[in-house]
Protein backbone atom coordinates (compact mmCIF):
# COMPACT_ATOMS: atom_id res chain seq x y z
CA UNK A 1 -14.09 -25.13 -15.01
CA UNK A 2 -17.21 -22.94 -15.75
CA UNK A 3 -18.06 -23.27 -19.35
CA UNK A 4 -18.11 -19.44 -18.96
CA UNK A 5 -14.95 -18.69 -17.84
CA UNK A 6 -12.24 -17.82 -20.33
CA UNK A 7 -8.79 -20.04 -20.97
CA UNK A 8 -7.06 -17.47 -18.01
CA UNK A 9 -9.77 -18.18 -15.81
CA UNK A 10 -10.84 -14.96 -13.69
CA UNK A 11 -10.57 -15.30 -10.02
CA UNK A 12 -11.56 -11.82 -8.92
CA UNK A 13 -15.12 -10.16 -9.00
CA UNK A 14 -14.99 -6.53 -8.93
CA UNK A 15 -14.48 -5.44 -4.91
CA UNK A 16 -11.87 -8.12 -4.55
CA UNK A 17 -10.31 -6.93 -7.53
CA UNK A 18 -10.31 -3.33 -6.51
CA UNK A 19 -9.38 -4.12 -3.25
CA UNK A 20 -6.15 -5.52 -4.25
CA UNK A 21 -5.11 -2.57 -6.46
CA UNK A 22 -6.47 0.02 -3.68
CA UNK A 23 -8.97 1.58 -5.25
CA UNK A 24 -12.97 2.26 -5.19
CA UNK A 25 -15.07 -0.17 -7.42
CA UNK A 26 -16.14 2.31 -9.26
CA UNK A 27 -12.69 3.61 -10.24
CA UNK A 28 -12.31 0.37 -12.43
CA UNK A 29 -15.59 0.77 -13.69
CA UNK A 30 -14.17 4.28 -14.76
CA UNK A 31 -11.07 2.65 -15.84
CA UNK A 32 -12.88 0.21 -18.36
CA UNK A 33 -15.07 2.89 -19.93
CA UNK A 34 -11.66 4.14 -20.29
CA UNK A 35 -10.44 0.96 -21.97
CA UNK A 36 -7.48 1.01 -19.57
CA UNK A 37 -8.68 -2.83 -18.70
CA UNK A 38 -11.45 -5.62 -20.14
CA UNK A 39 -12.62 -7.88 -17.61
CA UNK A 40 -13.87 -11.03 -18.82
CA UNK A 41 -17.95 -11.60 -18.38
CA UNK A 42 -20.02 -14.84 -16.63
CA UNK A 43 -23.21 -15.11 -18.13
CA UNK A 44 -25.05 -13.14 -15.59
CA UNK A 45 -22.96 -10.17 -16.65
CA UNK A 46 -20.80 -9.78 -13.98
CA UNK A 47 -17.08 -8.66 -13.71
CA UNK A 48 -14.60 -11.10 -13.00
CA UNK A 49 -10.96 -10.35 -13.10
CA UNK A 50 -8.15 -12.54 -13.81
CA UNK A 51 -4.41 -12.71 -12.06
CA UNK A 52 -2.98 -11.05 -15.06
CA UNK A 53 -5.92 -8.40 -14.87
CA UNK A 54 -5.30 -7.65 -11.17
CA UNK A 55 -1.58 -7.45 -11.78
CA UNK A 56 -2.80 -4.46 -15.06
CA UNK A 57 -4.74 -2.91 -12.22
CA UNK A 58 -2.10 -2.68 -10.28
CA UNK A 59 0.78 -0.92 -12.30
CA UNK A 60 -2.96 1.18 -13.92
CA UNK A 61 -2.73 2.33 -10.11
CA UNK A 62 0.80 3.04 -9.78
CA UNK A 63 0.94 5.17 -12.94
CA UNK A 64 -1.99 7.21 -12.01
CA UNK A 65 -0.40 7.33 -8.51
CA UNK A 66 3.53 7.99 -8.93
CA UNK A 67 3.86 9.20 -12.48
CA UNK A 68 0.17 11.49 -12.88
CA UNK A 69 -0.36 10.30 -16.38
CA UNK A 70 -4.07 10.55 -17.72
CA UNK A 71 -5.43 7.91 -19.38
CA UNK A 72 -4.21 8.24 -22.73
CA UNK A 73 -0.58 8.17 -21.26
CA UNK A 74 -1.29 5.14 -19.66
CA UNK A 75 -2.86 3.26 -22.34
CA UNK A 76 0.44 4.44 -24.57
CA UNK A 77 2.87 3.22 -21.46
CA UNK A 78 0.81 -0.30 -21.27
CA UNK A 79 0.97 -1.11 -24.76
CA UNK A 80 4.63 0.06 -24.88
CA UNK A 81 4.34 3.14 -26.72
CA UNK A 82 5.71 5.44 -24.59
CA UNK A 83 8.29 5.38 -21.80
CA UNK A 84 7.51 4.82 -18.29
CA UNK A 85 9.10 3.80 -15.22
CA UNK A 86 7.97 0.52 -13.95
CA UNK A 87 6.86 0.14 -10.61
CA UNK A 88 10.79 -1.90 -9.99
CA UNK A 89 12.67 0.78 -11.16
CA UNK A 90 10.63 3.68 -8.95
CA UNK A 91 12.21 4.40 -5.68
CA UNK A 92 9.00 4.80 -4.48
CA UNK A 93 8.04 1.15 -5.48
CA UNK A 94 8.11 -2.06 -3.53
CA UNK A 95 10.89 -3.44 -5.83
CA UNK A 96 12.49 -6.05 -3.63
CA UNK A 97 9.55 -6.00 -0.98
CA UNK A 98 7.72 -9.23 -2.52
CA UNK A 99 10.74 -11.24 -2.67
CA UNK A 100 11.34 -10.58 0.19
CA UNK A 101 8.29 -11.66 1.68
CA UNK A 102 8.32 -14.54 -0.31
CA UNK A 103 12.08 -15.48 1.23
CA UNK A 104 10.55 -14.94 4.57
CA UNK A 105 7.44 -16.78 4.38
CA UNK A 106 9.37 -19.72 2.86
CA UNK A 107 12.14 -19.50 5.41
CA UNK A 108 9.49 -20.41 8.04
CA UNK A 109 8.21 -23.42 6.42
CA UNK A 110 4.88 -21.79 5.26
CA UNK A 111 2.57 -22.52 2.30
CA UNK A 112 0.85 -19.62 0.66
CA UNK A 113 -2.39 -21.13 2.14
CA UNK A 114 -1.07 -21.09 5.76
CA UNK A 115 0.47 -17.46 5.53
CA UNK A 116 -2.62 -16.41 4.36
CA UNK A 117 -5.09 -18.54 6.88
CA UNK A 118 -2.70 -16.67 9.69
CA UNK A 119 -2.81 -12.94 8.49
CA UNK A 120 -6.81 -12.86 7.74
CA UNK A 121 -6.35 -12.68 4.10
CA UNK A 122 -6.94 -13.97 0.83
CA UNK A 123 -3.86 -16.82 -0.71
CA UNK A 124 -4.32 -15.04 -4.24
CA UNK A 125 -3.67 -11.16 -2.21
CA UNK A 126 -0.22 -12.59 -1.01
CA UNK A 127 0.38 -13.70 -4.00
CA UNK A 128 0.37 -10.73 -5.69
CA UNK A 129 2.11 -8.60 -3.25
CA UNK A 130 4.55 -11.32 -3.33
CA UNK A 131 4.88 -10.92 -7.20
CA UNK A 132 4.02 -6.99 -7.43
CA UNK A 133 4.81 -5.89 -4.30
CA UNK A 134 1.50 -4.26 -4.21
CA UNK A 135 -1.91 -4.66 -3.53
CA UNK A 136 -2.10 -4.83 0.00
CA UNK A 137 -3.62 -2.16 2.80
CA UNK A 138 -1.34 -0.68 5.30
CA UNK A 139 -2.88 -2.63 7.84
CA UNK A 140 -2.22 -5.89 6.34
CA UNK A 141 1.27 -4.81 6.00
CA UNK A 142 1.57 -4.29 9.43
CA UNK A 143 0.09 -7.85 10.32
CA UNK A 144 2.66 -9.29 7.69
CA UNK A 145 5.42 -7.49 8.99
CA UNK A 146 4.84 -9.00 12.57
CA UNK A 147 4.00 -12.35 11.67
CA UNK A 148 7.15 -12.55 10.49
CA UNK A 149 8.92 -11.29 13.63
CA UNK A 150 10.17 -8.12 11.91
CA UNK A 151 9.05 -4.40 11.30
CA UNK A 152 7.33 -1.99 8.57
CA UNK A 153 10.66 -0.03 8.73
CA UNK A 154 13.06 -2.95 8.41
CA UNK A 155 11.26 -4.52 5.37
CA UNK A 156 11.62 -0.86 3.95
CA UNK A 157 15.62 -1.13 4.23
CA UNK A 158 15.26 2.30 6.66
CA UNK A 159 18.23 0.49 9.30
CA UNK A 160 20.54 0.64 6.76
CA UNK A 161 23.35 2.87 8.06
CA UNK A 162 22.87 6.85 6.74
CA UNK A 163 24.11 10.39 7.25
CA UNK A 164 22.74 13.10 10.37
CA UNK A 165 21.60 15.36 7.68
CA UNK A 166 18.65 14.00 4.93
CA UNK A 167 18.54 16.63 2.36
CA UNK A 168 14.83 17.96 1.05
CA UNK A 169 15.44 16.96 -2.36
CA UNK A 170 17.46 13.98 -1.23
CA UNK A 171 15.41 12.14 1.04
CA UNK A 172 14.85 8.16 0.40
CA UNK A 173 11.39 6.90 -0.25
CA UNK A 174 9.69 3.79 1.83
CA UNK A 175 9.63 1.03 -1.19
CA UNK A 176 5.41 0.75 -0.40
CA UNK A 177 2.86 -1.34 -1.50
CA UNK A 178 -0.02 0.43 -0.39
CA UNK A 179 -1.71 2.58 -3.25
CA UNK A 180 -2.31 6.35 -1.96
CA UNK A 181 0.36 6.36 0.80
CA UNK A 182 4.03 7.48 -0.07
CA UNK A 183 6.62 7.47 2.93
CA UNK A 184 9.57 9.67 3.04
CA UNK A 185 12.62 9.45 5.92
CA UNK A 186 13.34 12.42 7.63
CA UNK A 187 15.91 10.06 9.45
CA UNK A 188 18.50 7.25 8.38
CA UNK A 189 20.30 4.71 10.49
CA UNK A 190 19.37 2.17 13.58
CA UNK A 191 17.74 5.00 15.68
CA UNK A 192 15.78 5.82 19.03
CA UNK A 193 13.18 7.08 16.69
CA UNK A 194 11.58 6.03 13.08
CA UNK A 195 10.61 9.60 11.70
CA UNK A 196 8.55 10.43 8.94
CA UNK A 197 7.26 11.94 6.42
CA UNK A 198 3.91 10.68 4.98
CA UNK A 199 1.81 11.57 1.96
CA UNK A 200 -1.88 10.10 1.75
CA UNK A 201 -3.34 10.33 -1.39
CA UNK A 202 -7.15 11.58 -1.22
CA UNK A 203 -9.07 8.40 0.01
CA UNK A 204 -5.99 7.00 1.05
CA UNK A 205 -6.53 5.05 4.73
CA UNK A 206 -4.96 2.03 7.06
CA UNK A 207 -8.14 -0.22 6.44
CA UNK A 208 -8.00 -1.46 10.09
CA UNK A 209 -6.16 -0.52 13.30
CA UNK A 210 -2.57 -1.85 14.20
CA UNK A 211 -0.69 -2.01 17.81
CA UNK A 212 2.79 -2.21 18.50
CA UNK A 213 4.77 -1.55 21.41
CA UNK A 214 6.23 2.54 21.92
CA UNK A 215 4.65 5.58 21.59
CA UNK A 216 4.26 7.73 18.49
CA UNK A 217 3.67 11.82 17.55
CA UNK A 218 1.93 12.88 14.69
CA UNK A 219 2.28 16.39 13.22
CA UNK A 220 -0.22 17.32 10.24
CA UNK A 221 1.36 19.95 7.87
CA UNK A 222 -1.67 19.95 5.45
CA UNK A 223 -4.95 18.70 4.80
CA UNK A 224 -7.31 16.97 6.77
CA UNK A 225 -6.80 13.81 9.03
CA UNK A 226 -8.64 11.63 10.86
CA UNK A 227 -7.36 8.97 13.66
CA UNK A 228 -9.24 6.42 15.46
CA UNK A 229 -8.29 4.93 18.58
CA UNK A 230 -9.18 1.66 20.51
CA UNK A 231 -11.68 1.81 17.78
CA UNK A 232 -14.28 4.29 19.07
CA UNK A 233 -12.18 7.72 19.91
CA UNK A 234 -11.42 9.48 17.19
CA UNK A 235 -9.75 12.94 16.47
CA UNK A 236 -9.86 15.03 13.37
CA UNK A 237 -6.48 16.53 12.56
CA UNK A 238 -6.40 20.03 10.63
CA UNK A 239 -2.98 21.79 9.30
CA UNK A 240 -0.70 22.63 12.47
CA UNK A 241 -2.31 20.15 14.22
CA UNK A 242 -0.67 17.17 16.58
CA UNK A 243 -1.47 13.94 18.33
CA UNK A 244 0.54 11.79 21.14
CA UNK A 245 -0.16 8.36 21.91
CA UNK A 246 0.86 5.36 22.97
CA UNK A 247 1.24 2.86 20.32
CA UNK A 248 -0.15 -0.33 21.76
CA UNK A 249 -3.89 1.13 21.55
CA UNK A 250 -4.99 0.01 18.37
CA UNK A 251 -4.98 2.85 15.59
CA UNK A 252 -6.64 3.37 12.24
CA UNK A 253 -6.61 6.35 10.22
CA UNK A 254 -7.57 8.07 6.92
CA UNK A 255 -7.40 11.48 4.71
CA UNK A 256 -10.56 13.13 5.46
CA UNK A 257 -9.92 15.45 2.19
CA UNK A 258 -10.24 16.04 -0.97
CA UNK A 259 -6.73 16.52 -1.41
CA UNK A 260 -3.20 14.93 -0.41
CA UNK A 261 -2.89 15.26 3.20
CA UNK A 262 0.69 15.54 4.90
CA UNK A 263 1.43 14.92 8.53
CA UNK A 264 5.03 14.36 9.97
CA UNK A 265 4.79 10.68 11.83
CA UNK A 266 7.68 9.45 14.79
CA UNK A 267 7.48 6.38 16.29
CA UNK A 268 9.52 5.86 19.05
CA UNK A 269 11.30 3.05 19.92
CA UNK A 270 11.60 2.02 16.10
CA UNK A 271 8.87 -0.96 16.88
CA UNK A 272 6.67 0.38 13.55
């Protein structure tokens, strides 16, 4: 072990670190001038975060995120001064989603090390989206999703059986692990179709293009979108706005604006 490293030794340096929480570099720059987190020091100066630092990052995210709380209100809800709801007991957080990667990777025989070789990432980003259930980019939770022989939508729970009419006030939220993107159901049950609603945060985007088999429609109800397909044809999306396509061609995507951007997304057959 470095002689500078502390007792928890730091694995992360700062874009790796960010990276797994979903946000900019500079936001946890922000964050420590904030003294929302301390990252340990080498000698050279640099940032280097530890597991347990990440994992801070993460619910720092998630209360910025879900709850809106400004940093004093987070500080208070860290050092358990105030009450918040932790990212398990949110319906919009990935609550059971880790474990149940975790139950899936093991059922296959896999090592942390192999998932991770197969899926393009980093051991210590599965790791903890297996233990937070966050952390990841949509992307990569596509890839996972697949490599495990099932879909986005099935690891969300959105087959379990549910009524023709989803209420406005009453409709179920995607348990997701990707900071900036909130998914609502428009539809319940084993359909023809996987509709929905999705909310991108300001920033927010897939980090990568996906494929899957079907076709998919994309309706924009506000803000600014942008969609890239095959990698080099890409459409800007304003409000009242739509796209058809068909799934296979690899997509990627991000909110152009300043502001939450809202677009109603169906996939059809439910192979998302």
């Amino acid at each position: 072990m470095p002689e500078d490293m502390t007792p928890d030794p730091p694995r992360y340096r700062v874009a790796e670190a960010a990276r797994a929480a979903g946000v900019a570099p500079s936001t946890l720059r922000l964050w420590e001038t904030q003294g929302l987190i301390a990252p340990a020091r080498l000698a050279s100066g640099q940032r280097v975060y530890s597991e347990a630092d990440v994992e801070r990052l993460c619910r720092i995210a998630f209360l910025r995120r879900e709850d809106g709380l400004n940093p004093a209100a987070i500080r208070a809800a860290l050092a358990g001064e105030a009450p918040a709801p932790s990212p398990s007991s949110s319906p919009a957080a990935a609550s059971d989603l880790g474990p149940q990667l975790r139950r899936l990777r093991q059922a296959r025989g896999e090592t942390l090390e192999q998932a991770a070789a197969a899926l393009a990432v980093s051991a210590s980003a599965l790791s903890t989206l297996e233990r937070t259930g966050a952390g990841v980019s949509f992307k990569t939770l596509h890839d996972i999703a697949r490599h495990y022989g099932t879909t986005v939508s099935s690891l969300s729970g959105q087959d379990a059986p549910g009524g023709a009419v989803v209420r406005a006030g009453a409709r179920r939220r995607w348990p997701m692990p990707v900071p900036g993107v909130t998914v609502e159901l428009l539809a319940e049950g084993r359909n023809q179709m996987d509709c929905h609603l999705f909310r991108l945060a300001s920033g927010a985007a897939s980090e990568g293009g996906y494929g899957h088999e079907g076709e998919e429609f994309l309706h924009l109800l506000e803000g600014r979108f942008r969609i890239v397909l095959d990698g080099t044809e890409a459409h800007d999306l304003g409000p009242g706005d739509s796209i058809y396509f068909a799934s296979r061609r690899p997509h990627a995507w991000m909110n152009l604006g300043e502001t939450d951007c809202v677009l109603i997304w169906v996939n059809t057959p439910p192979s998302f």
